[in-house]
N, C-alpha and C. Protein backbone atom coordinates (compact mmCIF):
# COMPACT_ATOMS: atom_id res chain seq x y z
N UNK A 1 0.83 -1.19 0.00
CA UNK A 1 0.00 0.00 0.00
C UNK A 1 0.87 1.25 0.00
N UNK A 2 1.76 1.40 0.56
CA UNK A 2 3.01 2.17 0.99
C UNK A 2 3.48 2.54 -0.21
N UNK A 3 4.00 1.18 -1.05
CA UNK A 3 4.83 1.30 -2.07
C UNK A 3 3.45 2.00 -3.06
N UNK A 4 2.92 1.75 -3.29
CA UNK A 4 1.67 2.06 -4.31
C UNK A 4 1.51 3.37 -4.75
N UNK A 5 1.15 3.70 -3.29
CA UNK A 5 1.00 5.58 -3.07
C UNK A 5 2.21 6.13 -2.87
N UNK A 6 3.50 6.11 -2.49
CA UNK A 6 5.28 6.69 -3.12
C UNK A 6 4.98 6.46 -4.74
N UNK A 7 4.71 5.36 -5.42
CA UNK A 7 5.42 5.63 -7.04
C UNK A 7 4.72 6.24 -7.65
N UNK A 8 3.05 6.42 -6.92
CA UNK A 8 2.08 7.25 -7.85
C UNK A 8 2.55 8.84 -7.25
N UNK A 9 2.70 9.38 -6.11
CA UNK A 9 3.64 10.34 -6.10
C UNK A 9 4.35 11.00 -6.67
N UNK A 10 5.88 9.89 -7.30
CA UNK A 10 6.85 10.42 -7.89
C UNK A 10 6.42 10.12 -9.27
N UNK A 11 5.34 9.26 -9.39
CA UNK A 11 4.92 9.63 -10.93
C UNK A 11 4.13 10.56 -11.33
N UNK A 12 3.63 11.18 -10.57
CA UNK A 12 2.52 12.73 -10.44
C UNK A 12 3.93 13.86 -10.66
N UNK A 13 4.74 13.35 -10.01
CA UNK A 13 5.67 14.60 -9.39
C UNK A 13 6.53 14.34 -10.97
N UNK A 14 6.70 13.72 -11.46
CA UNK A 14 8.03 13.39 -12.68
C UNK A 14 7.19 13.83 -13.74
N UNK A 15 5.57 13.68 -13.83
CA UNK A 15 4.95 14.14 -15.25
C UNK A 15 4.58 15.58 -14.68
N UNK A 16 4.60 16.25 -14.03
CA UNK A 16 4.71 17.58 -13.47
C UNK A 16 5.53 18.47 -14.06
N UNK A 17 6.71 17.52 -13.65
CA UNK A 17 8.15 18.22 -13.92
C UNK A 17 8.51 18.68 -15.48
N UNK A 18 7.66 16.88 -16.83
CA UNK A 18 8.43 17.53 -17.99
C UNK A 18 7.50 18.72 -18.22
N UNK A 19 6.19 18.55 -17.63
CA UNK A 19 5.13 19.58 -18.90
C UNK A 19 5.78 21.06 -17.97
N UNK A 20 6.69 21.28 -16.82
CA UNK A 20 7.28 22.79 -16.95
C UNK A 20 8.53 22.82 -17.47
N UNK A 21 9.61 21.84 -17.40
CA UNK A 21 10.74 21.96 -18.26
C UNK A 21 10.20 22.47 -19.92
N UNK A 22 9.33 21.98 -20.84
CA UNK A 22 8.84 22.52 -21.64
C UNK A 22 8.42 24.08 -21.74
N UNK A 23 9.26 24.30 -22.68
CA UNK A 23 8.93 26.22 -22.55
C UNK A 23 7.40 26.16 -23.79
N UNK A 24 6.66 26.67 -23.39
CA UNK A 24 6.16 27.00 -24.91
C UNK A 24 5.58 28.63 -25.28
N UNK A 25 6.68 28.79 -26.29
CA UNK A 25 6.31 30.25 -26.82
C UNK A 25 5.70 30.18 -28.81
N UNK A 26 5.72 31.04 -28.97
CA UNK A 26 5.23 30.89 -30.33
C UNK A 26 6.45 31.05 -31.20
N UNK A 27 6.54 30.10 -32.42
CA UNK A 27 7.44 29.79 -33.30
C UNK A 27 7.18 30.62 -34.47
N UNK A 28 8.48 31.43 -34.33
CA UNK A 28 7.95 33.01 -35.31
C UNK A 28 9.26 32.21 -36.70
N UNK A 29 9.94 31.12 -36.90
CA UNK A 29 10.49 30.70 -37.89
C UNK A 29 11.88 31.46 -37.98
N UNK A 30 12.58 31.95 -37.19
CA UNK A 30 14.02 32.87 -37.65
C UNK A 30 14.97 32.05 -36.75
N UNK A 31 14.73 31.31 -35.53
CA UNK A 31 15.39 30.86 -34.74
C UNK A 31 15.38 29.66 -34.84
N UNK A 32 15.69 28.83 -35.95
CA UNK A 32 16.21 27.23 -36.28
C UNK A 32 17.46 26.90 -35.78
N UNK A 33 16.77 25.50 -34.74
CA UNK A 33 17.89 24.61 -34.42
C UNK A 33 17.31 23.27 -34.21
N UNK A 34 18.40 22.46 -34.15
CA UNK A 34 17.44 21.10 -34.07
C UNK A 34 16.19 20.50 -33.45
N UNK A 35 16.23 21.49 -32.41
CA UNK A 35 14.99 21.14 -31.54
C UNK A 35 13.34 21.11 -32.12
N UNK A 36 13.47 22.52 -32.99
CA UNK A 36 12.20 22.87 -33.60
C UNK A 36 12.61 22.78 -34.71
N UNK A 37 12.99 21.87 -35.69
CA UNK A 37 12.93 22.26 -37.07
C UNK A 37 12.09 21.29 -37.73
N UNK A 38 10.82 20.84 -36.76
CA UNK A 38 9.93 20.11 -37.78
C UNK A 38 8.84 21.30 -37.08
N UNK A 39 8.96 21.69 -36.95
CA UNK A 39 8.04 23.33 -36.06
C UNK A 39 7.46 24.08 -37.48
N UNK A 40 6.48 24.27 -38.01
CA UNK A 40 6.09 25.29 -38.82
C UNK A 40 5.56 26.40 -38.39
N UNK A 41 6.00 27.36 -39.87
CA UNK A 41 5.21 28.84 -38.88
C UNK A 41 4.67 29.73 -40.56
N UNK A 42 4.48 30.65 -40.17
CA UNK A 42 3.85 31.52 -41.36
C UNK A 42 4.53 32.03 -42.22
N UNK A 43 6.04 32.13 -42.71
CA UNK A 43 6.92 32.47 -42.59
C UNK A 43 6.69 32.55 -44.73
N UNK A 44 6.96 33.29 -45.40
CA UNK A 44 6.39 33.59 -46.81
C UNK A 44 8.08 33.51 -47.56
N UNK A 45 8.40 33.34 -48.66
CA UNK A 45 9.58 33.02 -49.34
C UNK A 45 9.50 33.68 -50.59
N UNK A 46 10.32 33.99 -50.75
CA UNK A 46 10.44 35.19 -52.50
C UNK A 46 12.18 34.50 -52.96
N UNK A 47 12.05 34.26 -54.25
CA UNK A 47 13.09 34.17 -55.07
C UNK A 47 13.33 35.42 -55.57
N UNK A 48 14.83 35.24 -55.86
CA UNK A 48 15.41 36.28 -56.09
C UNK A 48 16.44 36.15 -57.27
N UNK A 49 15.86 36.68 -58.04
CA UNK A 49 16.42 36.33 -59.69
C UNK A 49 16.87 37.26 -60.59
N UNK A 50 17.97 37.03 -61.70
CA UNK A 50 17.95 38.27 -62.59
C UNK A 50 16.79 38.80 -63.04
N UNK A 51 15.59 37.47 -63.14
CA UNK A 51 14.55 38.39 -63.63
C UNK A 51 13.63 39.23 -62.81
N UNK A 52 14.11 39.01 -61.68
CA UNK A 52 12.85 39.53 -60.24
C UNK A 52 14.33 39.89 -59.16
N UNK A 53 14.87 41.20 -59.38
CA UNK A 53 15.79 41.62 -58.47
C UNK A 53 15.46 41.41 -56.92
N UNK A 54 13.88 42.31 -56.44
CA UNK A 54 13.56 42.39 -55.71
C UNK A 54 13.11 41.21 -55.15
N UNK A 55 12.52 40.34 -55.79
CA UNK A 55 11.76 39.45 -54.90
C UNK A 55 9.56 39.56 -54.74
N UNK A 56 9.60 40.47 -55.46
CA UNK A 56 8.49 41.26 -55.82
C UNK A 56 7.03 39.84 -55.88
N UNK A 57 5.85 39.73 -55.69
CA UNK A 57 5.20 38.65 -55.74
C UNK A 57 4.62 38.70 -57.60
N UNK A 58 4.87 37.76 -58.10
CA UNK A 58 4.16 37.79 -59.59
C UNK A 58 4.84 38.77 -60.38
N UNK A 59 5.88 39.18 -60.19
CA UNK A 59 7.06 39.91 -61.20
C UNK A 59 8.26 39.22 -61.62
N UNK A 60 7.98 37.75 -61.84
CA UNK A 60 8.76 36.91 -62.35
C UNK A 60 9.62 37.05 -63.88
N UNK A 61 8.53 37.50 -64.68
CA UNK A 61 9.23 37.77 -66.20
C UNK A 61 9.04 39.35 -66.71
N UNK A 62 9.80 39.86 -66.06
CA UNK A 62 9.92 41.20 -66.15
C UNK A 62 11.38 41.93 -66.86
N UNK A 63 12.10 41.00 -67.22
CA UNK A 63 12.70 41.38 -67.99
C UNK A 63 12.40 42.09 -69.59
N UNK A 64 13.17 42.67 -69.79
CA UNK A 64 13.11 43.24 -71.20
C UNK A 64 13.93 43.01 -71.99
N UNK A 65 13.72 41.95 -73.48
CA UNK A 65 14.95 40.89 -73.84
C UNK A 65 14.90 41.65 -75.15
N UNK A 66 14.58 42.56 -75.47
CA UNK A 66 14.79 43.68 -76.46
C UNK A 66 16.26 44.23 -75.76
N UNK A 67 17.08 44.76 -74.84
CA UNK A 67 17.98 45.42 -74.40
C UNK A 67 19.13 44.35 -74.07
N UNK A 68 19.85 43.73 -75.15
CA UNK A 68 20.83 42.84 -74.84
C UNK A 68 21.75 43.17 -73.54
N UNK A 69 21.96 44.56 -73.94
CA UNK A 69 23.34 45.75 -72.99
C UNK A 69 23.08 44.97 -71.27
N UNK A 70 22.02 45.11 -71.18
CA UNK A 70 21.53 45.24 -69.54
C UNK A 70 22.06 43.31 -69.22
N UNK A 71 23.53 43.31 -69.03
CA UNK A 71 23.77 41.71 -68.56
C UNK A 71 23.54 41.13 -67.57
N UNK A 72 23.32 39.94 -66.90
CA UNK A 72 22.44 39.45 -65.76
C UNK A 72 21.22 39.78 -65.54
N UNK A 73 20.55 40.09 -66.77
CA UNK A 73 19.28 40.94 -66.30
C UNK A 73 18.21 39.69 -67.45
N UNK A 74 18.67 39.87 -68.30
CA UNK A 74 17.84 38.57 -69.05
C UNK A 74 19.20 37.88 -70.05
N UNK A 75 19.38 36.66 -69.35
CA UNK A 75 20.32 35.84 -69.95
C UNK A 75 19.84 34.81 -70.96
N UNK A 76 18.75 34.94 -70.83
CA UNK A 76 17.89 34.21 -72.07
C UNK A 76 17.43 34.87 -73.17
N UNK A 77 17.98 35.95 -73.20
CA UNK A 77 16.92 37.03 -74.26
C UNK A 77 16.74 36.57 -75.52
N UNK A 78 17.84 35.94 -75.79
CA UNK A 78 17.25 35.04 -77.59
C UNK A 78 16.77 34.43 -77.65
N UNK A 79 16.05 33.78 -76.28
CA UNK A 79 14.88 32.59 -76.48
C UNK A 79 14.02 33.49 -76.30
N UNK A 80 13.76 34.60 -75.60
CA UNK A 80 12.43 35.43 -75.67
C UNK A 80 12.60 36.33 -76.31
N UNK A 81 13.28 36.79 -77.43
CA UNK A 81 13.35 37.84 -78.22
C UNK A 81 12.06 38.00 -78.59
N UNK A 82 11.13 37.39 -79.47
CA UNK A 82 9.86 36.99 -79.78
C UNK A 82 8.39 36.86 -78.81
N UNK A 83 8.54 36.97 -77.58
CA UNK A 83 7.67 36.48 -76.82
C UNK A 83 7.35 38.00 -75.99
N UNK A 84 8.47 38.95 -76.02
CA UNK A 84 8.63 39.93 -75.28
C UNK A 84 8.52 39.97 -73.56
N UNK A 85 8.07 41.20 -73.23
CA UNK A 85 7.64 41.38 -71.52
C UNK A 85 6.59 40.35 -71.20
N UNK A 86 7.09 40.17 -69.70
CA UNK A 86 6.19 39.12 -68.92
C UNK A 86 6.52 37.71 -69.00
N UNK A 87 7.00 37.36 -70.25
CA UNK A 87 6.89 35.64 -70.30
C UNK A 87 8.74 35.05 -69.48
N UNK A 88 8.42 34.39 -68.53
CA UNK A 88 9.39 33.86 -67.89
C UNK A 88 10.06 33.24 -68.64
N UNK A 89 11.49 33.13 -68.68
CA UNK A 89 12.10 32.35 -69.79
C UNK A 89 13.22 30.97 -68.78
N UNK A 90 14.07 32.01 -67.83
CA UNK A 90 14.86 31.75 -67.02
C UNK A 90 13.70 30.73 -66.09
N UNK A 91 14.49 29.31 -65.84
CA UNK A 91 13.85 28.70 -64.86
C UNK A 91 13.60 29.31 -62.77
């Protein structure tokens, strides 16, 4: 009886213990380390390309492949010579 009521004790007292060792704050995605990196958060992603300097949303083929001069800017321009503004060429 003794023993019964001690292990339910230290088993009250040990599942006590992890749920405060556990911190929980909100996972804002900038602070990756192994602990949380199956952790998702809201966190939005932009490529950043000769054809989209900025990163801009839906300004992907914005180059102008009429202006050879302008280099790194459309490295494909002889495949879109014909197709002009807007059409993505660069993967």
């Amino acid at each position: 009886m003794k023993l019964t009521k001690l292990l339910s004790i230290l088993f009250c007292g040990a599942f006590a213990a992890t749920g405060f060792a556990q911190q929980q704050y909100p996972f804002n995605g900038l602070e990756m380390n192994l602990g949380n990196l199956s952790r998702l958060s809201n966190a939005e992603t932009r490529s950043i390309s000769p054809e989209n300097f900025t990163g801009e949303k839906g300004k992907g083929g914005m180059a102008v492949p009429a202006l050879p001069a302008t280099r790194n800017e459309n490295n494909a321009s002889w495949a879109a010579r014909d197709l002009g503004q807007t059409w993505k060429v660069n993967p």
